[in-house]
PDB file of N, CA and C in Angstrom:
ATOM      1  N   UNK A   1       0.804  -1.218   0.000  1.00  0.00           N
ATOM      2  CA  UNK A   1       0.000   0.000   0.000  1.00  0.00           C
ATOM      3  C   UNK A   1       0.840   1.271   0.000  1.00  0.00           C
ATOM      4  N   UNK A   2       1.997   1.048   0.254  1.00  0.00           N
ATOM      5  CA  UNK A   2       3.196   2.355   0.775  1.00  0.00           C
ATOM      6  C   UNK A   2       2.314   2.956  -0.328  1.00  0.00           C
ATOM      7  N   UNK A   3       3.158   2.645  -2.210  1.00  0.00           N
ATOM      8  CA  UNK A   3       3.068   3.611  -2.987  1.00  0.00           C
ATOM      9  C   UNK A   3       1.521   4.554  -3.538  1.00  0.00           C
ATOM     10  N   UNK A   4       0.393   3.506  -3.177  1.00  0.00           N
ATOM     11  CA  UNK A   4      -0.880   4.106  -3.245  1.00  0.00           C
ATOM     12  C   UNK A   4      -1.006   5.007  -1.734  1.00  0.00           C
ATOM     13  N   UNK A   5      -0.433   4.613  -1.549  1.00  0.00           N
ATOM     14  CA  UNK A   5      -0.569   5.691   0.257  1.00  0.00           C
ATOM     15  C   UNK A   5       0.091   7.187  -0.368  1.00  0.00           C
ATOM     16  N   UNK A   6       1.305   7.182  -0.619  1.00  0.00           N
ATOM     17  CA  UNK A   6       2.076   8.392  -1.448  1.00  0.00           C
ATOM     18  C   UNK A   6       0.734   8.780  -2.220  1.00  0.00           C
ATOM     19  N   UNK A   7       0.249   8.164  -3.325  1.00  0.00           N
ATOM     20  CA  UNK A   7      -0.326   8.421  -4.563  1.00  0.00           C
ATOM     21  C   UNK A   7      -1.663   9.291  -3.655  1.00  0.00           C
ATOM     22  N   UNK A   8      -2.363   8.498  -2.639  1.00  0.00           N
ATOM     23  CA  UNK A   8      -3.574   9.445  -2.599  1.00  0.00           C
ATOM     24  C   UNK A   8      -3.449  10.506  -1.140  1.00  0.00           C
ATOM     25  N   UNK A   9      -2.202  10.570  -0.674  1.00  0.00           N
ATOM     26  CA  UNK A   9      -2.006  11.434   0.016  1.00  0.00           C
ATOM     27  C   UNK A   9      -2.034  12.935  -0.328  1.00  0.00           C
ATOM     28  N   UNK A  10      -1.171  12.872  -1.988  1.00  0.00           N
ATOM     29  CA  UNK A  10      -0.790  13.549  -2.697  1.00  0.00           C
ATOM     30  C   UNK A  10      -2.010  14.340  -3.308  1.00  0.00           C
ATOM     31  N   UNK A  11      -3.012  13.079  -4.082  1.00  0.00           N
ATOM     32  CA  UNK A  11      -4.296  13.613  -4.665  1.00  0.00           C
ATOM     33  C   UNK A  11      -5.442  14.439  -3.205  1.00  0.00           C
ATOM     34  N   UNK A  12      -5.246  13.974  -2.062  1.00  0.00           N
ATOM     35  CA  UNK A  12      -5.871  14.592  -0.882  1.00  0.00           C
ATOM     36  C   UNK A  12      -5.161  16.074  -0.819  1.00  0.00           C
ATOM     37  N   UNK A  13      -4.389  16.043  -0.972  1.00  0.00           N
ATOM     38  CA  UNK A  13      -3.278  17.603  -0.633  1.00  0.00           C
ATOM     39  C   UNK A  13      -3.839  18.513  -1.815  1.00  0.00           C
ATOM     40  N   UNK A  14      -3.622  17.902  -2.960  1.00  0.00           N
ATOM     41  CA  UNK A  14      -3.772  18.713  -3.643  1.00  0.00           C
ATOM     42  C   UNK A  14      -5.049  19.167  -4.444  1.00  0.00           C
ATOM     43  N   UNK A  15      -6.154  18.283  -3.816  1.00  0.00           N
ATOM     44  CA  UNK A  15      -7.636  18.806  -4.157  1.00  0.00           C
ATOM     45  C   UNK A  15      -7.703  20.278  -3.363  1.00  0.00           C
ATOM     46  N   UNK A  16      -7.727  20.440  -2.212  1.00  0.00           N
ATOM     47  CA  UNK A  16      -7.462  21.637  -1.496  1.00  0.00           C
ATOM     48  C   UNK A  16      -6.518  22.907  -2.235  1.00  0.00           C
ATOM     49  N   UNK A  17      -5.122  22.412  -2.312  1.00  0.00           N
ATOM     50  CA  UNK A  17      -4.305  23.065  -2.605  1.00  0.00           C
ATOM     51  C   UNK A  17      -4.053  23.829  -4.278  1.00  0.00           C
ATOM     52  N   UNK A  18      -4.335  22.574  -4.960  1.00  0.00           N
ATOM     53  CA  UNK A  18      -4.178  23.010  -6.446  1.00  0.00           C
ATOM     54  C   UNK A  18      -5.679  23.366  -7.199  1.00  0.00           C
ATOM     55  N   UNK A  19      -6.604  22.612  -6.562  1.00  0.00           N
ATOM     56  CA  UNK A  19      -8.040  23.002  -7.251  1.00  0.00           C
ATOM     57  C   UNK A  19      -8.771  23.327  -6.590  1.00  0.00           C
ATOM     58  N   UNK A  20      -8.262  24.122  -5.209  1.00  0.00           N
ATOM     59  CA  UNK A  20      -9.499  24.652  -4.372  1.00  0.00           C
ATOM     60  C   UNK A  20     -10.893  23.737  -4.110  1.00  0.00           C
ATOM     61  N   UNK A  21     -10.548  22.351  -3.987  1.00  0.00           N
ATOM     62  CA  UNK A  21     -11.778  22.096  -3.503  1.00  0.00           C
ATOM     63  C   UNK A  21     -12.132  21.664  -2.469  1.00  0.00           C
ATOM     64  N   UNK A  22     -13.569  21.657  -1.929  1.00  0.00           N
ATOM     65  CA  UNK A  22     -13.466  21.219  -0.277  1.00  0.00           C
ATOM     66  C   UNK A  22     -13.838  19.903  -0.352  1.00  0.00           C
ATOM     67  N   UNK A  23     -12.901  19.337   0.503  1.00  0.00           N
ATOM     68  CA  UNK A  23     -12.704  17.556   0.825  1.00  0.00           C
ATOM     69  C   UNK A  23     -14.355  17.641   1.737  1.00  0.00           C
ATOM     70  N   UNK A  24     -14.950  16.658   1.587  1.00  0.00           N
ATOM     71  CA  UNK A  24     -15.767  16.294   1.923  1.00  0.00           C
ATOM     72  C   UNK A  24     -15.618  15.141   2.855  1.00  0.00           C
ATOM     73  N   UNK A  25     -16.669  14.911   4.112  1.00  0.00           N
ATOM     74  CA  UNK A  25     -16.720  14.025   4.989  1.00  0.00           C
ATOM     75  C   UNK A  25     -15.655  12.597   4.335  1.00  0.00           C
ATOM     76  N   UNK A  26     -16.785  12.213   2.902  1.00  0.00           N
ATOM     77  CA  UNK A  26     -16.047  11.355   2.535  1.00  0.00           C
ATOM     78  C   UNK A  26     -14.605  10.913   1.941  1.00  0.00           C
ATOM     79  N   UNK A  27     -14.142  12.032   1.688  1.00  0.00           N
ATOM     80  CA  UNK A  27     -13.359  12.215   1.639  1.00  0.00           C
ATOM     81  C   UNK A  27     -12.022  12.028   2.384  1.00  0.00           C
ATOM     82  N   UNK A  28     -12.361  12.243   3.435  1.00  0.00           N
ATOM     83  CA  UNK A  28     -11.534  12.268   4.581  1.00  0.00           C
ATOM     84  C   UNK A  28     -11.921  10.590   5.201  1.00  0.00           C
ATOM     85  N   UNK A  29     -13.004  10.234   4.503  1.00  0.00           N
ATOM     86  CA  UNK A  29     -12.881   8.491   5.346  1.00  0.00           C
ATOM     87  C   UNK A  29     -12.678   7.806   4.292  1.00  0.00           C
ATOM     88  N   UNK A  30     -12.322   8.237   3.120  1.00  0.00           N
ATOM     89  CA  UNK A  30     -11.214   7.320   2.480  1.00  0.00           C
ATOM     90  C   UNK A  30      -9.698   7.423   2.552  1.00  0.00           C
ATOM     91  N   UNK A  31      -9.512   8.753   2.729  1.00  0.00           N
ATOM     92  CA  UNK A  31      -8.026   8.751   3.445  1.00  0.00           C
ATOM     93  C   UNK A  31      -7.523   8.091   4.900  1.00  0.00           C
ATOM     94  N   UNK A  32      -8.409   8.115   5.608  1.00  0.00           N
ATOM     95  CA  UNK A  32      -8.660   7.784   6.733  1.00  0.00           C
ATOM     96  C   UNK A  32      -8.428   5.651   6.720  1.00  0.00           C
ATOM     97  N   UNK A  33      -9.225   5.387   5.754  1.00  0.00           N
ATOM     98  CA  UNK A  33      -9.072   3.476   5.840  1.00  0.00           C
ATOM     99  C   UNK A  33      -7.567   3.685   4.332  1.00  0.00           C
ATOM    100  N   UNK A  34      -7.396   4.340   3.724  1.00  0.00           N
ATOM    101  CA  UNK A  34      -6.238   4.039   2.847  1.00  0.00           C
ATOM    102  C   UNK A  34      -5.005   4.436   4.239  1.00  0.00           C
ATOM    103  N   UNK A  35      -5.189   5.266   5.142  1.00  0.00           N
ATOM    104  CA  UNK A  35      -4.103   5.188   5.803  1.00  0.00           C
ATOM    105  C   UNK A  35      -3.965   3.789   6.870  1.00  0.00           C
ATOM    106  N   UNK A  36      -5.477   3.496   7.573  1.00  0.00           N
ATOM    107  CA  UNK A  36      -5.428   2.108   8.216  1.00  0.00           C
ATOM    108  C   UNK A  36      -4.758   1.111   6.987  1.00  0.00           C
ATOM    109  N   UNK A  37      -5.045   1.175   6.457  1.00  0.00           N
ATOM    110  CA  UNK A  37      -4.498   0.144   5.458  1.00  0.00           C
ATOM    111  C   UNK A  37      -3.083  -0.364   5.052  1.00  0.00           C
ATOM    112  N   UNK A  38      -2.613   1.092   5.363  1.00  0.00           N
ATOM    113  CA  UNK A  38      -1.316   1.252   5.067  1.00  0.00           C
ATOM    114  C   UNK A  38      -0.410   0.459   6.341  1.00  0.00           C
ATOM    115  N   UNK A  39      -1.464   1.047   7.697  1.00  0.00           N
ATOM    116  CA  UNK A  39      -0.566   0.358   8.926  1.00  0.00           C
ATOM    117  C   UNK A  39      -0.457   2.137   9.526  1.00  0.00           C
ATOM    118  N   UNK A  40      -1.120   2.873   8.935  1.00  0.00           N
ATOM    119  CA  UNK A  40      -0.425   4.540   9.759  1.00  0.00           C
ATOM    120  C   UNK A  40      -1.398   4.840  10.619  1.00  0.00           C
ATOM    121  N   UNK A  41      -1.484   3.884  11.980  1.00  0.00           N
ATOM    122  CA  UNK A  41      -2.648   4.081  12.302  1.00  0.00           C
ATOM    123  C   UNK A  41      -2.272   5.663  13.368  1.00  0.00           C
ATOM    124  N   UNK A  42      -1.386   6.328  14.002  1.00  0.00           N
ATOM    125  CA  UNK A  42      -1.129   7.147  14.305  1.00  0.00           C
ATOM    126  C   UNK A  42      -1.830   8.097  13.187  1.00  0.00           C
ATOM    127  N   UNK A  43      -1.353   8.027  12.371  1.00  0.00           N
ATOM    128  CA  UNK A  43      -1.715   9.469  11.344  1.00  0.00           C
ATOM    129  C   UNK A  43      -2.929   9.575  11.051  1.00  0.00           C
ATOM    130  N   UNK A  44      -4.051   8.172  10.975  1.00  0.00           N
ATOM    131  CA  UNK A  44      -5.046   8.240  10.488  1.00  0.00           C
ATOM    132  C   UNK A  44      -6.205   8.716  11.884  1.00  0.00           C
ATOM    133  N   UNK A  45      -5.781   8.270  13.100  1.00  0.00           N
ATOM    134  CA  UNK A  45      -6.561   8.853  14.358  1.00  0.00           C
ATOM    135  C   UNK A  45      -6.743  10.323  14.318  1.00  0.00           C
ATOM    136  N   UNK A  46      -5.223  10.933  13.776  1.00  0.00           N
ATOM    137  CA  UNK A  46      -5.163  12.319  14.019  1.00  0.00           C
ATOM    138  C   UNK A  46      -6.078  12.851  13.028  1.00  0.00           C
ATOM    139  N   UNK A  47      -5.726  12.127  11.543  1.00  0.00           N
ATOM    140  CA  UNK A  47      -6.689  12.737  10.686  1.00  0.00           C
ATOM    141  C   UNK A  47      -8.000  12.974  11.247  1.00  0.00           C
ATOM    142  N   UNK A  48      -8.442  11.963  12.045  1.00  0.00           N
ATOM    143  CA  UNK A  48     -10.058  12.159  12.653  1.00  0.00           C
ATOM    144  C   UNK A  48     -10.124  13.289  13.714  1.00  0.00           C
ATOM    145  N   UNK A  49      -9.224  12.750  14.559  1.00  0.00           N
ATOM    146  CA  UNK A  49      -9.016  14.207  15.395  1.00  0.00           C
ATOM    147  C   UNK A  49      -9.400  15.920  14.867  1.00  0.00           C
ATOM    148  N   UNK A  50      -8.819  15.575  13.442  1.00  0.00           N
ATOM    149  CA  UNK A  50      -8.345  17.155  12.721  1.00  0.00           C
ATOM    150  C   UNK A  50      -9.328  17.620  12.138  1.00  0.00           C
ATOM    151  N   UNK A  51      -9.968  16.825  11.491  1.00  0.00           N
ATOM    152  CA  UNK A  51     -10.884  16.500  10.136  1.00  0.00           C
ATOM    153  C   UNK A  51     -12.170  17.862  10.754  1.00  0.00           C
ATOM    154  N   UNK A  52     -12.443  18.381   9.956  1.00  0.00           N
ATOM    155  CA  UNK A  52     -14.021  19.576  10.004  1.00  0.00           C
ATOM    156  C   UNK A  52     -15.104  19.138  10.381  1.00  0.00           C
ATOM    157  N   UNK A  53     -15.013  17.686  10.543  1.00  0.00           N
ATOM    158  CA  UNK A  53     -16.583  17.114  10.455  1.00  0.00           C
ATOM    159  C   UNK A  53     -16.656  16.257  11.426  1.00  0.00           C
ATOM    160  N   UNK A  54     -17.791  15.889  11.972  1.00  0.00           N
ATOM    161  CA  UNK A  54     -18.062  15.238  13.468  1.00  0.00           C
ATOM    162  C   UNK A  54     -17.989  13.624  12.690  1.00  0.00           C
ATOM    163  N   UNK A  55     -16.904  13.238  12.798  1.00  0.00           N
ATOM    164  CA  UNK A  55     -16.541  11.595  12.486  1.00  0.00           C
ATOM    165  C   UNK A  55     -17.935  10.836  12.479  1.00  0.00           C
ATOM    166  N   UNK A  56     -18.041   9.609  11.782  1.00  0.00           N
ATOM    167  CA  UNK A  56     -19.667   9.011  11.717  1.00  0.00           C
ATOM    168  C   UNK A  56     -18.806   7.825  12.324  1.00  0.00           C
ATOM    169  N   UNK A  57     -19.466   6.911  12.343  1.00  0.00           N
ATOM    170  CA  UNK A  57     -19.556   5.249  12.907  1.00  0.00           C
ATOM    171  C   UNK A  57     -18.615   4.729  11.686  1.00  0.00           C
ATOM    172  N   UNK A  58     -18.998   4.939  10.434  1.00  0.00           N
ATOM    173  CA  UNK A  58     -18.149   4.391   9.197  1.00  0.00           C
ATOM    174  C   UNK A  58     -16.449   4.642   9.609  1.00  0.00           C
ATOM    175  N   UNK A  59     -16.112   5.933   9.813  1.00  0.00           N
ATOM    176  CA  UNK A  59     -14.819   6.347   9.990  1.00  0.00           C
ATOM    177  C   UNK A  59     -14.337   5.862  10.899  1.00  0.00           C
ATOM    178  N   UNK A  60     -14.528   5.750  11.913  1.00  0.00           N
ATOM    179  CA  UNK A  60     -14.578   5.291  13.645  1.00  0.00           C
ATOM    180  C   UNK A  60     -14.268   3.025  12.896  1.00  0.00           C
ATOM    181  N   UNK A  61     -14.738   2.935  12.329  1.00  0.00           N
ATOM    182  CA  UNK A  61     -14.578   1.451  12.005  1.00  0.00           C
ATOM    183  C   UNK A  61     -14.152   1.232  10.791  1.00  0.00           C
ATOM    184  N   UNK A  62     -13.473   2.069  10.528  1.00  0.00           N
ATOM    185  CA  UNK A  62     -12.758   1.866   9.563  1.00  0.00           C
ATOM    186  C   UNK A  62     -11.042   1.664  10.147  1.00  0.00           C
ATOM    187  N   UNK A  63     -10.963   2.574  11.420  1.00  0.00           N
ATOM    188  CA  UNK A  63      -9.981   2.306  11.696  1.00  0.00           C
ATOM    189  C   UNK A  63      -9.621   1.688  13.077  1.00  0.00           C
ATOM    190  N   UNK A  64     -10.947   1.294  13.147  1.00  0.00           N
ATOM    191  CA  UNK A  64     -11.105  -0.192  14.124  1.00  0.00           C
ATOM    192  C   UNK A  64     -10.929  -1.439  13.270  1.00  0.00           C
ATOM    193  N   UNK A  65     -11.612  -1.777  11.867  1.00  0.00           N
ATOM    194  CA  UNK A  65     -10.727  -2.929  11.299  1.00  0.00           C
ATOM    195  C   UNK A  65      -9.420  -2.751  10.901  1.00  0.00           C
ATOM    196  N   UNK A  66      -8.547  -1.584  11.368  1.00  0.00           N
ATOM    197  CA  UNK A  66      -7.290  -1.512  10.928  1.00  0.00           C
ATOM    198  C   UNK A  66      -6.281  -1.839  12.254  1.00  0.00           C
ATOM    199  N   UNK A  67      -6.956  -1.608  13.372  1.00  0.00           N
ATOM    200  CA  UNK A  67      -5.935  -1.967  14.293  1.00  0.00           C
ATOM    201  C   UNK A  67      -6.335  -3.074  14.642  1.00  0.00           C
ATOM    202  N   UNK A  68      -7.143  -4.159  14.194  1.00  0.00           N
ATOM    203  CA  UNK A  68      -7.673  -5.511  13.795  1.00  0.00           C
ATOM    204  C   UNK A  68      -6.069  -6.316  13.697  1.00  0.00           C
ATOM    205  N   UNK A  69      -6.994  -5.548  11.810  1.00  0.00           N
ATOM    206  CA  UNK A  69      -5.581  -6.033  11.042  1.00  0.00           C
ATOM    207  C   UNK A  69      -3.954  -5.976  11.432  1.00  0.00           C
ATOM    208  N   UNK A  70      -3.715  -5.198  11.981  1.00  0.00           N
ATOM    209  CA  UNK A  70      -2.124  -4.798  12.482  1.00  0.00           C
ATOM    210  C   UNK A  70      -2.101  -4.954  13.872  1.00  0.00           C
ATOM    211  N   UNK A  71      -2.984  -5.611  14.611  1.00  0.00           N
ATOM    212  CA  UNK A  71      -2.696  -5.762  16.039  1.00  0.00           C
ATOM    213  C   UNK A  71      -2.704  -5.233  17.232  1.00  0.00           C
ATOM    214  N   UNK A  72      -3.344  -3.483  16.470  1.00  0.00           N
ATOM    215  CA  UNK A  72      -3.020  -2.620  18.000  1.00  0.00           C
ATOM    216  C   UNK A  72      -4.802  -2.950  18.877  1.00  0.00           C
ATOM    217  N   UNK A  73      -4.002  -4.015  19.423  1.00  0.00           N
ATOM    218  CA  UNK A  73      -5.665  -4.215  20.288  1.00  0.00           C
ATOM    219  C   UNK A  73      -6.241  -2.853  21.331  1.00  0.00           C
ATOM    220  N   UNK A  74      -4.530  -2.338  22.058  1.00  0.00           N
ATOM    221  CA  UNK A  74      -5.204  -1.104  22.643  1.00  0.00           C
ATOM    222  C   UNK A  74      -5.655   0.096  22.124  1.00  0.00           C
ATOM    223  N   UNK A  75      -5.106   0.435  21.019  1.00  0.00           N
ATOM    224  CA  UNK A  75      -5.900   1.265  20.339  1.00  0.00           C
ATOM    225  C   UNK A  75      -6.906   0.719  19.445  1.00  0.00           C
ATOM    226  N   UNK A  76      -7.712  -0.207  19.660  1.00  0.00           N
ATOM    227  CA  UNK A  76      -8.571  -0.527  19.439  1.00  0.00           C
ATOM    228  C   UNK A  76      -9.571  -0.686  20.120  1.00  0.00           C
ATOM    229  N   UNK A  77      -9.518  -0.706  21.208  1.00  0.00           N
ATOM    230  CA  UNK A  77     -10.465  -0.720  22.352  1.00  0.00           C
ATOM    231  C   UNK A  77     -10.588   1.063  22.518  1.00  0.00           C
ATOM    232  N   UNK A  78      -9.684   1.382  22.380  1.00  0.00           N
ATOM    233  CA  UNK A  78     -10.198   2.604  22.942  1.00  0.00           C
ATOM    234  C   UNK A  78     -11.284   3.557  21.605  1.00  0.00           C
ATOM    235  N   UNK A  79     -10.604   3.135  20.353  1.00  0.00           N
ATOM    236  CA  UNK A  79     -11.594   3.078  19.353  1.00  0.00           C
ATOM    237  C   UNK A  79     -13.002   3.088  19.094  1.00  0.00           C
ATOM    238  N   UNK A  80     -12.876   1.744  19.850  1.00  0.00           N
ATOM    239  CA  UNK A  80     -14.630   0.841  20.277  1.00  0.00           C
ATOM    240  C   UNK A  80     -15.052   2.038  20.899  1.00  0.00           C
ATOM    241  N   UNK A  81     -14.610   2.804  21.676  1.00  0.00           N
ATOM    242  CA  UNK A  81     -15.510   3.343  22.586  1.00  0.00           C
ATOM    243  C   UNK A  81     -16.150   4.515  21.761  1.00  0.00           C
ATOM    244  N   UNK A  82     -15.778   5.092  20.430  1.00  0.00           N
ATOM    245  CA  UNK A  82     -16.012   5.765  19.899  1.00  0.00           C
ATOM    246  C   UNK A  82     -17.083   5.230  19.135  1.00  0.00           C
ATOM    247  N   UNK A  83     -17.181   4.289  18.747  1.00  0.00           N
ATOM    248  CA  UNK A  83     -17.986   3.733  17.724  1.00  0.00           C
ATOM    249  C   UNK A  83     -19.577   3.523  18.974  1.00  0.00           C
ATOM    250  N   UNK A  84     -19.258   2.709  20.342  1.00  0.00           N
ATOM    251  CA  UNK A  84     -20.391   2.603  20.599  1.00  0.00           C
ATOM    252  C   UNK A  84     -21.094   3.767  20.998  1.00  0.00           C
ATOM    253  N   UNK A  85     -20.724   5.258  20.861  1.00  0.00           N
ATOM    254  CA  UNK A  85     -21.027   6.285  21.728  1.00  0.00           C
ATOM    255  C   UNK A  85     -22.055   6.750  20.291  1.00  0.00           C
ATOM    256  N   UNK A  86     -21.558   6.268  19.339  1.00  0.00           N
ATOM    257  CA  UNK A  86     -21.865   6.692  17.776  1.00  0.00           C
ATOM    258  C   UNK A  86     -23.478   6.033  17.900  1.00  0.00           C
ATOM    259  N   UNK A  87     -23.466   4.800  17.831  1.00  0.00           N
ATOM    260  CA  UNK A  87     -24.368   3.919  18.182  1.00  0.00           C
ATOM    261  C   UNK A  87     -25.774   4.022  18.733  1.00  0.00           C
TER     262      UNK A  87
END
């Protein structure tokens, strides 16, 4: 995933930057599981942290099946707690 991670990091940066446009919720929760995906689960929390928009249940488990996948059970639990508050 590294080089598609580069590839749509890049296309995320530069919708904002080069074509003025505004990233949308969804937007940000596909960057959000392309970064779980990647394994960046640090970067992708913050993205939620950062992000304009009040995170949904989708985003919230998106990067709960990512610390699945890669093992971080404690940041995964603490995850959960986001998702059931969503709930």
């Amino acid at each position: 995933h590294a080089g598609l991670l580069d590839d749509g990091r890049q296309y995320f940066i530069s919708m904002k930057r080069d074509y003025t446009l505004t990233q949308t919720v969804d937007h940000y929760a596909c960057m959000i599981d392309l970064l779980g995906r990647a394994g960046e689960l640090d970067e992708a929390e913050e993205l939620i942290s950062n992000m304009p928009f009040e995170p949904y249940a989708g985003v919230w488990m998106s990067l709960l099946g990512a610390c699945k996948i890669h093992g971080d059970m404690e940041r995964g639990a603490h995850i959960s707690e986001h998702v059931f508050e969503l709930d």
